[in-house]
C-alpha atoms as a PDB file:
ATOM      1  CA  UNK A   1      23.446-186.405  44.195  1.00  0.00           C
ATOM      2  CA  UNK A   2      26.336-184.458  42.906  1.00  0.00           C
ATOM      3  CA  UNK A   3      30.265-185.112  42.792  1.00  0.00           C
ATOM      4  CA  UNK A   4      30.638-183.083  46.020  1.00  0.00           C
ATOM      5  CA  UNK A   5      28.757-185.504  47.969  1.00  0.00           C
ATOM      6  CA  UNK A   6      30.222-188.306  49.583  1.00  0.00           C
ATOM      7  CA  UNK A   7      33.954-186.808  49.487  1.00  0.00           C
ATOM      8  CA  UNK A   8      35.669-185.619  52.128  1.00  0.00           C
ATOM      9  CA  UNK A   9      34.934-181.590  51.282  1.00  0.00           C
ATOM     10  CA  UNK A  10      31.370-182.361  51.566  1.00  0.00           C
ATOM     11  CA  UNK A  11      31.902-182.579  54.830  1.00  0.00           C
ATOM     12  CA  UNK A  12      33.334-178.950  55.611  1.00  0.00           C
ATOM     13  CA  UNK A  13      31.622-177.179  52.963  1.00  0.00           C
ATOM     14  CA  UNK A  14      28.332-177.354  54.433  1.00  0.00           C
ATOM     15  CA  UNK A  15      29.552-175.391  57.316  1.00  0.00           C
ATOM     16  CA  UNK A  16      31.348-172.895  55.491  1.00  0.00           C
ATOM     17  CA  UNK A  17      27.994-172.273  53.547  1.00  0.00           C
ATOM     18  CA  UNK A  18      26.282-171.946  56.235  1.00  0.00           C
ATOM     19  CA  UNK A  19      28.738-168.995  58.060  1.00  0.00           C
ATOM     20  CA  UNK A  20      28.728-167.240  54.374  1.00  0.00           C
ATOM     21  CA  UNK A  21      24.977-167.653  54.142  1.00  0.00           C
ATOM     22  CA  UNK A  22      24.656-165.676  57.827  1.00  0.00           C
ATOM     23  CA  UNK A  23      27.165-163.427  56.704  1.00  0.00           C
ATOM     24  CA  UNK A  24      25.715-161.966  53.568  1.00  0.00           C
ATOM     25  CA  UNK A  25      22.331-162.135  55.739  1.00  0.00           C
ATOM     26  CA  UNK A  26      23.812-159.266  58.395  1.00  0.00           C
ATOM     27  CA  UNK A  27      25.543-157.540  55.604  1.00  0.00           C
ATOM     28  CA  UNK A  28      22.341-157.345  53.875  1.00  0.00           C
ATOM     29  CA  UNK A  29      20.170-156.646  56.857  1.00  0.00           C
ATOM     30  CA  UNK A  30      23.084-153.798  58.059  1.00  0.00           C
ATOM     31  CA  UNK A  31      23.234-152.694  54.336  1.00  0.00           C
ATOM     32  CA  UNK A  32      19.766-152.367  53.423  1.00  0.00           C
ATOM     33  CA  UNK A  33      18.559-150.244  56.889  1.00  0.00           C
ATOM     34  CA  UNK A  34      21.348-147.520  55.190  1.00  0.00           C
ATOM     35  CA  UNK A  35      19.649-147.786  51.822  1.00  0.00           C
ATOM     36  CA  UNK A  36      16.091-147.471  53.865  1.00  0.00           C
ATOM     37  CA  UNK A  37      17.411-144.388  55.244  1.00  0.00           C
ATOM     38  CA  UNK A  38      17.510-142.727  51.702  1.00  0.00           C
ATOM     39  CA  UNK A  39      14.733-144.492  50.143  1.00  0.00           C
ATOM     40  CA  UNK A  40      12.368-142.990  52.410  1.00  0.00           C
ATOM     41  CA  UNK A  41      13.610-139.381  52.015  1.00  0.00           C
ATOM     42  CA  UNK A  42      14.330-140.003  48.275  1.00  0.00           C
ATOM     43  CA  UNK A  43      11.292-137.681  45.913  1.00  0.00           C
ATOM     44  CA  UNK A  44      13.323-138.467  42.777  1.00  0.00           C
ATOM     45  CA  UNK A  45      11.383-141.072  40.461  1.00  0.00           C
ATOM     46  CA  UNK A  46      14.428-142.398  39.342  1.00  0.00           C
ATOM     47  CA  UNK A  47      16.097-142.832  42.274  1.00  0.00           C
ATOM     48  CA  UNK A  48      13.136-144.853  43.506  1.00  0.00           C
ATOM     49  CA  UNK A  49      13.347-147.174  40.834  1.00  0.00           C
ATOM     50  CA  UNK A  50      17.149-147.543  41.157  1.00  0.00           C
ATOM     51  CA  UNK A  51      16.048-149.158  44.705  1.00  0.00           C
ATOM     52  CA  UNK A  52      13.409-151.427  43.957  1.00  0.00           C
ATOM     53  CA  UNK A  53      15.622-152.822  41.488  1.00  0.00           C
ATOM     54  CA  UNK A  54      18.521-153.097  43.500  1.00  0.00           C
ATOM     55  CA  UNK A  55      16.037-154.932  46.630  1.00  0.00           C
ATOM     56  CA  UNK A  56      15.210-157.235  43.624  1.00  0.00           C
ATOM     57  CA  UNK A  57      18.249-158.421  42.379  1.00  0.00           C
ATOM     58  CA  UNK A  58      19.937-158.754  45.933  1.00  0.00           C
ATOM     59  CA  UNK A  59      16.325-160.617  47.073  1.00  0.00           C
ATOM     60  CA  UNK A  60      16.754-163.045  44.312  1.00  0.00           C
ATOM     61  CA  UNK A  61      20.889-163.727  44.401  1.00  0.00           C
ATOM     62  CA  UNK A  62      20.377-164.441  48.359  1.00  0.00           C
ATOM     63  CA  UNK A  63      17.028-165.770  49.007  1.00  0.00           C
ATOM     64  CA  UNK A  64      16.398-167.374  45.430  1.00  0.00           C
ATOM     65  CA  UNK A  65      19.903-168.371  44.433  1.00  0.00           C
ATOM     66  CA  UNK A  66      20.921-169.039  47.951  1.00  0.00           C
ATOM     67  CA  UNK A  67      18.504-171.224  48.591  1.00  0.00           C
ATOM     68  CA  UNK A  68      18.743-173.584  45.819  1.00  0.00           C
ATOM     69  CA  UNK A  69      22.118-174.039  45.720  1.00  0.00           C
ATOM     70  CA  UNK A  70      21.883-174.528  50.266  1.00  0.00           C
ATOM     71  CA  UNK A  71      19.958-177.262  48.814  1.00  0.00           C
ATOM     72  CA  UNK A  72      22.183-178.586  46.216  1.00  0.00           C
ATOM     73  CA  UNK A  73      24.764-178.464  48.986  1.00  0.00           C
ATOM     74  CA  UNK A  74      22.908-180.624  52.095  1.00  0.00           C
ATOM     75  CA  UNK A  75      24.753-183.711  52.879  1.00  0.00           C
ATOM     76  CA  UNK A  76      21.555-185.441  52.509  1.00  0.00           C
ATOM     77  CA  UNK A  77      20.440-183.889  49.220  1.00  0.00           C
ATOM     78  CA  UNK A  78      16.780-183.737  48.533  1.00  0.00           C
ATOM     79  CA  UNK A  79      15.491-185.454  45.985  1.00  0.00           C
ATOM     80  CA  UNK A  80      13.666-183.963  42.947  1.00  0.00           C
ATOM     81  CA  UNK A  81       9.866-183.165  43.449  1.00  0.00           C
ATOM     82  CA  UNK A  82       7.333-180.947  42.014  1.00  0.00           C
ATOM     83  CA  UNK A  83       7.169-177.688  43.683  1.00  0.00           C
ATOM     84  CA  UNK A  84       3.597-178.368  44.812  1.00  0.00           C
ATOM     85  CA  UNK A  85       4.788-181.524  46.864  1.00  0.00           C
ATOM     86  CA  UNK A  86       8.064-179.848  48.370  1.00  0.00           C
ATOM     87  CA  UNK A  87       7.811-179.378  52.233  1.00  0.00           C
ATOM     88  CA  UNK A  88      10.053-178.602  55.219  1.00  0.00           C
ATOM     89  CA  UNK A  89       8.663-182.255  56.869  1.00  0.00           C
ATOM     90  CA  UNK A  90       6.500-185.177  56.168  1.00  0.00           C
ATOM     91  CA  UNK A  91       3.192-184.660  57.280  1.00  0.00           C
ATOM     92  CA  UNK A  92       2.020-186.730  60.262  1.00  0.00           C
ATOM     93  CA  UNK A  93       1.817-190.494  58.698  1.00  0.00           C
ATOM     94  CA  UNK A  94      -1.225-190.855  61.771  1.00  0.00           C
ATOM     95  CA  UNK A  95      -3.990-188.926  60.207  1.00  0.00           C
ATOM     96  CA  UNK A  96      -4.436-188.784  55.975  1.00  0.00           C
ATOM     97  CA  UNK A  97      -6.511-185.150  56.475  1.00  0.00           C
ATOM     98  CA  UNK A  98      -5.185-182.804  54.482  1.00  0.00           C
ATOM     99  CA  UNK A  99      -4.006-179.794  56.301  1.00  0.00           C
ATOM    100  CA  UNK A 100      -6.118-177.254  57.245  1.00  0.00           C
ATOM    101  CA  UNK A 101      -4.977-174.631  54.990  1.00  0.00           C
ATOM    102  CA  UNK A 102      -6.175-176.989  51.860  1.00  0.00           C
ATOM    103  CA  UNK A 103      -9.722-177.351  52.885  1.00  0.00           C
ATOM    104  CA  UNK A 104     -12.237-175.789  51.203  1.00  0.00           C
ATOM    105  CA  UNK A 105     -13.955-173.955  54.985  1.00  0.00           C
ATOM    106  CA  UNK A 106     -10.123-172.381  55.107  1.00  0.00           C
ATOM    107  CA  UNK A 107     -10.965-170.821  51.748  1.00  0.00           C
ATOM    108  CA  UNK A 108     -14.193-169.894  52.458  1.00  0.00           C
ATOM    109  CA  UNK A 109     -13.190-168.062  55.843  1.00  0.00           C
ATOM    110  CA  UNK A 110     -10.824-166.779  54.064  1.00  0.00           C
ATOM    111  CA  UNK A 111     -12.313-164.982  51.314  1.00  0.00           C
ATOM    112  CA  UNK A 112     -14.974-163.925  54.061  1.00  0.00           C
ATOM    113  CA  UNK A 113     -12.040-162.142  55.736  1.00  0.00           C
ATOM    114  CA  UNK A 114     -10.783-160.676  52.659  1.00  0.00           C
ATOM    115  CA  UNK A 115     -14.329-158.864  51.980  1.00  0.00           C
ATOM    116  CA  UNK A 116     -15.051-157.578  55.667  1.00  0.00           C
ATOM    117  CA  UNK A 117     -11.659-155.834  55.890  1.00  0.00           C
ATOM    118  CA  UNK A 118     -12.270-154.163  52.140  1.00  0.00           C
ATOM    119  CA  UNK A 119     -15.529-153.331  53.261  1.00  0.00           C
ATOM    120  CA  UNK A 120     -14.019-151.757  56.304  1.00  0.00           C
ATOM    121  CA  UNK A 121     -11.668-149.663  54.579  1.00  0.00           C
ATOM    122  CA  UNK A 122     -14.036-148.832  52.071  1.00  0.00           C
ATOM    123  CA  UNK A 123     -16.539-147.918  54.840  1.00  0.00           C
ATOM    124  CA  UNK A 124     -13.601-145.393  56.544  1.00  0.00           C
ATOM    125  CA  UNK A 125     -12.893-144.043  53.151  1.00  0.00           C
ATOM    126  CA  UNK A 126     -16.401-143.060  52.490  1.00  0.00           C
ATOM    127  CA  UNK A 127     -16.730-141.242  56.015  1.00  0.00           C
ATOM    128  CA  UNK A 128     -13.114-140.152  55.535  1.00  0.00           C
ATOM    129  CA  UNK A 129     -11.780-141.100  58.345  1.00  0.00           C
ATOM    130  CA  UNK A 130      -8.521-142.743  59.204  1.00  0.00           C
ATOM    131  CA  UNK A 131      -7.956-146.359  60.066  1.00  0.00           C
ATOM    132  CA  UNK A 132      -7.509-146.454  63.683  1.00  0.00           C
ATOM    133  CA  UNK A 133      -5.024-149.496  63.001  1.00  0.00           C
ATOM    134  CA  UNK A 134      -1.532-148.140  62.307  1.00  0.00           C
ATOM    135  CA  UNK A 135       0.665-150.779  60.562  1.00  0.00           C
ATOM    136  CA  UNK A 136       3.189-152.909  62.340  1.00  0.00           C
ATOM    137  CA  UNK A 137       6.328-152.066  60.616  1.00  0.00           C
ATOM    138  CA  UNK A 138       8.102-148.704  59.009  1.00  0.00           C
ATOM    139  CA  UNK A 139       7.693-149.532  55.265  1.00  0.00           C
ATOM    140  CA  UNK A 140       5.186-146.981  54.349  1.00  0.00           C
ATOM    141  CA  UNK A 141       7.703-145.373  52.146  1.00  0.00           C
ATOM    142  CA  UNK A 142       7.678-148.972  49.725  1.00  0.00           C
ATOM    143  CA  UNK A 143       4.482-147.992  49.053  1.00  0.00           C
ATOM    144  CA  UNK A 144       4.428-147.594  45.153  1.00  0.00           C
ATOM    145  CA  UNK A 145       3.833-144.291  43.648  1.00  0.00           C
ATOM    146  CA  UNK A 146       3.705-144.739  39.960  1.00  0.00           C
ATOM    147  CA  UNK A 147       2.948-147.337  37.494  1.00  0.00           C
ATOM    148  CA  UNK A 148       6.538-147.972  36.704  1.00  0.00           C
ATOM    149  CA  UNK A 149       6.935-148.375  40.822  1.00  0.00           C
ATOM    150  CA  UNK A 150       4.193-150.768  41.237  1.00  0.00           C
ATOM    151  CA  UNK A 151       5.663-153.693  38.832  1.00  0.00           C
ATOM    152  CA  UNK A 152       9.160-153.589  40.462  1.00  0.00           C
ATOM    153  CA  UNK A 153       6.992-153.564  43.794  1.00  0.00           C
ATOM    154  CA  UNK A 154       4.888-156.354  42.647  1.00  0.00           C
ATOM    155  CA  UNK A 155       7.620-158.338  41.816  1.00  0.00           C
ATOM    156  CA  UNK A 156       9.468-157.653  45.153  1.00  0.00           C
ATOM    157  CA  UNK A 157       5.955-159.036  46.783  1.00  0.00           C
ATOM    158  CA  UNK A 158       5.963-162.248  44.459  1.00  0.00           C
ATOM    159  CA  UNK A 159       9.432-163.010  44.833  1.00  0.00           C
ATOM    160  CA  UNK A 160       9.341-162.087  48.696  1.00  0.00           C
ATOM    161  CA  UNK A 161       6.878-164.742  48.800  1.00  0.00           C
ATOM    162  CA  UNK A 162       8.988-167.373  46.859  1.00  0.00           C
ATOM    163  CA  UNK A 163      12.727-166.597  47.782  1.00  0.00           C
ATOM    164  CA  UNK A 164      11.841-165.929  51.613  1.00  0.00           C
ATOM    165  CA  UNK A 165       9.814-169.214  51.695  1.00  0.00           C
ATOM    166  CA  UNK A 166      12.505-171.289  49.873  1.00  0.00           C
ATOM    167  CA  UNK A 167      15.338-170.043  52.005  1.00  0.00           C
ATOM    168  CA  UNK A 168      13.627-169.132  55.290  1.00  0.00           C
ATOM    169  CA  UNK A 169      11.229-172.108  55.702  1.00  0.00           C
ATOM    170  CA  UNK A 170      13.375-175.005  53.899  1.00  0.00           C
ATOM    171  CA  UNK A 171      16.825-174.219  52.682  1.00  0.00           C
ATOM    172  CA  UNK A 172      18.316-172.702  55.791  1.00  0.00           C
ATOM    173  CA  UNK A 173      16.103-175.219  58.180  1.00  0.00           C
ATOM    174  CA  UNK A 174      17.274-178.195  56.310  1.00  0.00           C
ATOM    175  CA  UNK A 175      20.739-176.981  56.577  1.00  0.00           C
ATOM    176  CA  UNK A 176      21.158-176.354  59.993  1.00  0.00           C
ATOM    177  CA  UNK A 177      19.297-179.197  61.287  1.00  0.00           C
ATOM    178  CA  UNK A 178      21.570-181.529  58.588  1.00  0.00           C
ATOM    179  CA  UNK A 179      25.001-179.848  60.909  1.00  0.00           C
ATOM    180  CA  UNK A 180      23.099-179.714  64.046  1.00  0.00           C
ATOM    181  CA  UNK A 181      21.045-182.856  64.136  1.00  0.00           C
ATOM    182  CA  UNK A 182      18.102-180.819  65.196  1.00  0.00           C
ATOM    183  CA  UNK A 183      15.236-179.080  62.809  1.00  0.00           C
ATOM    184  CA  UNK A 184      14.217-177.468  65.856  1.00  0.00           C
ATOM    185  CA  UNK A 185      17.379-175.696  65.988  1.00  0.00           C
ATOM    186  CA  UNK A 186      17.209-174.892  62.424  1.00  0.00           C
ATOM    187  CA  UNK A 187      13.876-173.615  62.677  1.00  0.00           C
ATOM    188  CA  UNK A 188      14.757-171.152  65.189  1.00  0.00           C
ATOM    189  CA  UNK A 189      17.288-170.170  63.747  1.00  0.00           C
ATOM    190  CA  UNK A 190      15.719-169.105  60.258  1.00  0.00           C
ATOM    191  CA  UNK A 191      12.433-167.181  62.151  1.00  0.00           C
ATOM    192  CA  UNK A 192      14.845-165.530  64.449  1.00  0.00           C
ATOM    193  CA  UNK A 193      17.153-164.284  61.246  1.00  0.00           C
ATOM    194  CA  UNK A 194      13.726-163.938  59.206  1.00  0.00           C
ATOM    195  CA  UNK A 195      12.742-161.166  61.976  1.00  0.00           C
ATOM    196  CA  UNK A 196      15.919-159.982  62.273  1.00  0.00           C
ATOM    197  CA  UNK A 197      16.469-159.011  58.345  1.00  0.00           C
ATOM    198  CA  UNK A 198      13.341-156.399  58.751  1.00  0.00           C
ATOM    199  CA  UNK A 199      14.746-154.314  61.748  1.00  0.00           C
ATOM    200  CA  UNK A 200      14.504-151.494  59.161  1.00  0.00           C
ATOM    201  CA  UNK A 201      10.653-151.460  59.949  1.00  0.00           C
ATOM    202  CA  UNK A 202      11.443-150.791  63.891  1.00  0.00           C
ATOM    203  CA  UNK A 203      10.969-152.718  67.089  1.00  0.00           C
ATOM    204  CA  UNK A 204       7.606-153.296  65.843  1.00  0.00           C
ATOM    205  CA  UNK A 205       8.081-154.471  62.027  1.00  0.00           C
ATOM    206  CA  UNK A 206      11.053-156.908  64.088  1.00  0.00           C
ATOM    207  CA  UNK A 207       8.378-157.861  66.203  1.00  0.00           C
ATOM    208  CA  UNK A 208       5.107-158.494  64.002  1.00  0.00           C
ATOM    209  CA  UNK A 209       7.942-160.377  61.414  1.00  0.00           C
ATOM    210  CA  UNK A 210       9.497-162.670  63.862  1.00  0.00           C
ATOM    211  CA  UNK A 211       5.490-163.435  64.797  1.00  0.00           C
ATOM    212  CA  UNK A 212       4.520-164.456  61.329  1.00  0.00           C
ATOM    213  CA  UNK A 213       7.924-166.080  60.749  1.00  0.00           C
ATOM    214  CA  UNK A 214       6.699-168.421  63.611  1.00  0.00           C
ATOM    215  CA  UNK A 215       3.751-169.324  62.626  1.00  0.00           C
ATOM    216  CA  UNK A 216       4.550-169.875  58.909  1.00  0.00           C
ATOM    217  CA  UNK A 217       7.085-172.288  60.718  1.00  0.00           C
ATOM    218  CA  UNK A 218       4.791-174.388  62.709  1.00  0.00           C
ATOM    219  CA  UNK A 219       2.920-174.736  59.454  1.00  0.00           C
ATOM    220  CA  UNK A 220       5.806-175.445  57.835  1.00  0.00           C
ATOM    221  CA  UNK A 221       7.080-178.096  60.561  1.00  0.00           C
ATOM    222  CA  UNK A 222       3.217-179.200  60.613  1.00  0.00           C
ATOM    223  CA  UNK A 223       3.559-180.453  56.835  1.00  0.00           C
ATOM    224  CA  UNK A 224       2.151-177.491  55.246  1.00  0.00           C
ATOM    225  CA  UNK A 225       3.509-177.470  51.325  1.00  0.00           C
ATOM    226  CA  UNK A 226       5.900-175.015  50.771  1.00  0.00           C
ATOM    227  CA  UNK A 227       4.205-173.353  47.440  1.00  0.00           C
ATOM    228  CA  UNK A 228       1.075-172.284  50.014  1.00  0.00           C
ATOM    229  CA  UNK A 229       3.752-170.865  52.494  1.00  0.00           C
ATOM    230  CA  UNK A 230       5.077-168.897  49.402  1.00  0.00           C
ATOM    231  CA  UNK A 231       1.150-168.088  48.107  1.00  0.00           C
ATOM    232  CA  UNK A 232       0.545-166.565  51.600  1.00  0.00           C
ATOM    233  CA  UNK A 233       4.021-164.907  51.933  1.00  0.00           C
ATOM    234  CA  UNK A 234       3.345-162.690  48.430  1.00  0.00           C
ATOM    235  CA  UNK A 235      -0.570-162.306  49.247  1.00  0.00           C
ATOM    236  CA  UNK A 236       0.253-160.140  52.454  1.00  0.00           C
ATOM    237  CA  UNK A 237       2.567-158.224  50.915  1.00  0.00           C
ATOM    238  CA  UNK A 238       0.252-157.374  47.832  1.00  0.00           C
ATOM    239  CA  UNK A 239      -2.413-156.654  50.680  1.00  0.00           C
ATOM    240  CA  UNK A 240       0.117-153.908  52.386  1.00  0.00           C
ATOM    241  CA  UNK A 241       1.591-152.752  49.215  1.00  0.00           C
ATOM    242  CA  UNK A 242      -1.423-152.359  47.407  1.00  0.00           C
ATOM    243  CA  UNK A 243      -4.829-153.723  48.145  1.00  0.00           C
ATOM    244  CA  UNK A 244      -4.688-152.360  51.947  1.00  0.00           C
ATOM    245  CA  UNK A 245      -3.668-148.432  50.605  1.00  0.00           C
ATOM    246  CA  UNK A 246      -5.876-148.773  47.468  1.00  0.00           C
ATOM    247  CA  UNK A 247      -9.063-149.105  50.316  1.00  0.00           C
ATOM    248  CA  UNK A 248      -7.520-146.320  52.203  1.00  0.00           C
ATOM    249  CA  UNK A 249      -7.768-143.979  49.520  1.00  0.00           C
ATOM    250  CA  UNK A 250      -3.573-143.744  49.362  1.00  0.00           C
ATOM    251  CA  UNK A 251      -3.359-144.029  45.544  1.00  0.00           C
ATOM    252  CA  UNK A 252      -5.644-140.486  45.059  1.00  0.00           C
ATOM    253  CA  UNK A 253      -3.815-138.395  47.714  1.00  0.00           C
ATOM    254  CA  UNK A 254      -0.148-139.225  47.089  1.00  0.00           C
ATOM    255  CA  UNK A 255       1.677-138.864  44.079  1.00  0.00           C
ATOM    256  CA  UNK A 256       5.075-138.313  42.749  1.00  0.00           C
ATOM    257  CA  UNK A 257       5.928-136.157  39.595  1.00  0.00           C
ATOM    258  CA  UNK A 258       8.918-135.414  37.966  1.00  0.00           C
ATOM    259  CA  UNK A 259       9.848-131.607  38.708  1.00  0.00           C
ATOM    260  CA  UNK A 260       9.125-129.854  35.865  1.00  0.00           C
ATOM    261  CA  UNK A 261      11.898-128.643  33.542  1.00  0.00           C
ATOM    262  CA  UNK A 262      11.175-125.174  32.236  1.00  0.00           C
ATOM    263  CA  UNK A 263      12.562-124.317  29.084  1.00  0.00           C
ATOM    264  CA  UNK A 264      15.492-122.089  28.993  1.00  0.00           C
ATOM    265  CA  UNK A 265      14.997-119.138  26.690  1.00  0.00           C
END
């Protein structure tokens, strides 16, 4: 409980937060399909870097930032927990199972998945062949090129998994449903923006995000912790980033040097 709660601006600054929160969303969303647009076509190592960095810093001011202080700001603040017990909703108070995703057949599946689709990719690389399964989304481009590249890109992947998470599958929920009176509506509302923020990646990225926006909801709605929502989130984006073009053979094709500088006589 803060000093803002209980007075009468509590009242209206909820809803102003919220119409800032969706602004800076579409000015990020408009803003970072123009910054796409030269990223892509950008050979300069520095210039790369000058990206990831900026993706980082905005990612954490909206999604990290934003999201704690959306829930500083609820009229029915939350009250302090450990991150490993915070949750979008209770889980159902009929059955004491834990949920599926913390059994230990989920990990064991799991991990089996993992290893078939290495050995697949390994398998293609070996007859050196393409995969026949073209990614869903335009973000080949993210796809880190030099040592340097791949830190900033693997912390864009962790803190994809644990600003998105924070803000997409509590803060913004929480929020709306708090104004609205429905967490339906506010869970709608975050996977449709969730989707929305990748039209960079094309119809299809839109698409295949809004998907797995929904069903991290349901899990989320379902009781799933938020920390394993966030584990996920950052695991498949180290998988596209990294593990998925490592198999492919990416890493030994593609490079990017420095032009050379010749010295002037």
């Amino acid at each position: 409980m803060t000093i803002l709660h209980g007075t009468p601006m509590a009242r209206i600054l909820p809803f102003l937060w919220l119409a800032i929160l969706l602004g800076a969303c579409i000015h990020h969303s408009r803003r970072g399909a123009q910054d796409w647009q030269v990223f892509r076509n950008a050979t300069q190592l520095h210039e790369r870097r000058r990206f990831y960095l900026k993706w980082l810093f905005q990612s954490v001011l909206l999604f990290d930032l934003g999201g704690l202080m959306t829930l500083w700001l609820l009229p029915e603040p939350l009250r302090w927990t450990a991150l490993t017990q915070l949750r979008l909703s209770a889980p159902s108070a009929t059955t004491s199972a834990p949920p599926p995703e913390m059994s230990p057949s989920f990990f064991i599946g799991f991990g089996c998945g993992i290893l078939i689709i290495a050995g697949f990719f390994i398998l293609l690389r070996k007859l050196k062949r393409s995969s026949p399964f073209a990614p869903l989304g335009d973000f080949a481009a993210l796809i880190p090129r030099t040592l340097p590249e791949a830190r900033l890109a693997f912390l864009l992947c962790l803190n994809a998994g644990l600003g998105e998470e924070l803000f997409f599958r509590l803060a913004l929920p929480l929020l709306t449903a708090q104004l609205t009176g429905s967490l339906i509506a506010g869970a709608v509302l975050s996977t449709l923006l969730f989707g929305g923020m990748h039209w960079y990646q094309g119809f299809k990225g839109v698409l295949a995000t809004t998907v797995l926006g929904l069903i991290f909801m349901i899990r989320a709605l379902n009781g799933t912790p938020l920390i394993w929502l966030m584990g996920f989130h950052a695991l498949m984006d180290v998988v596209a980033l990294f593990i998925r073009p490592a198999l492919s053979g990416h890493f030994s094709r593609k490079t990017v040097r420095q032009p050379e500088v010749r010295p002037s006589s």
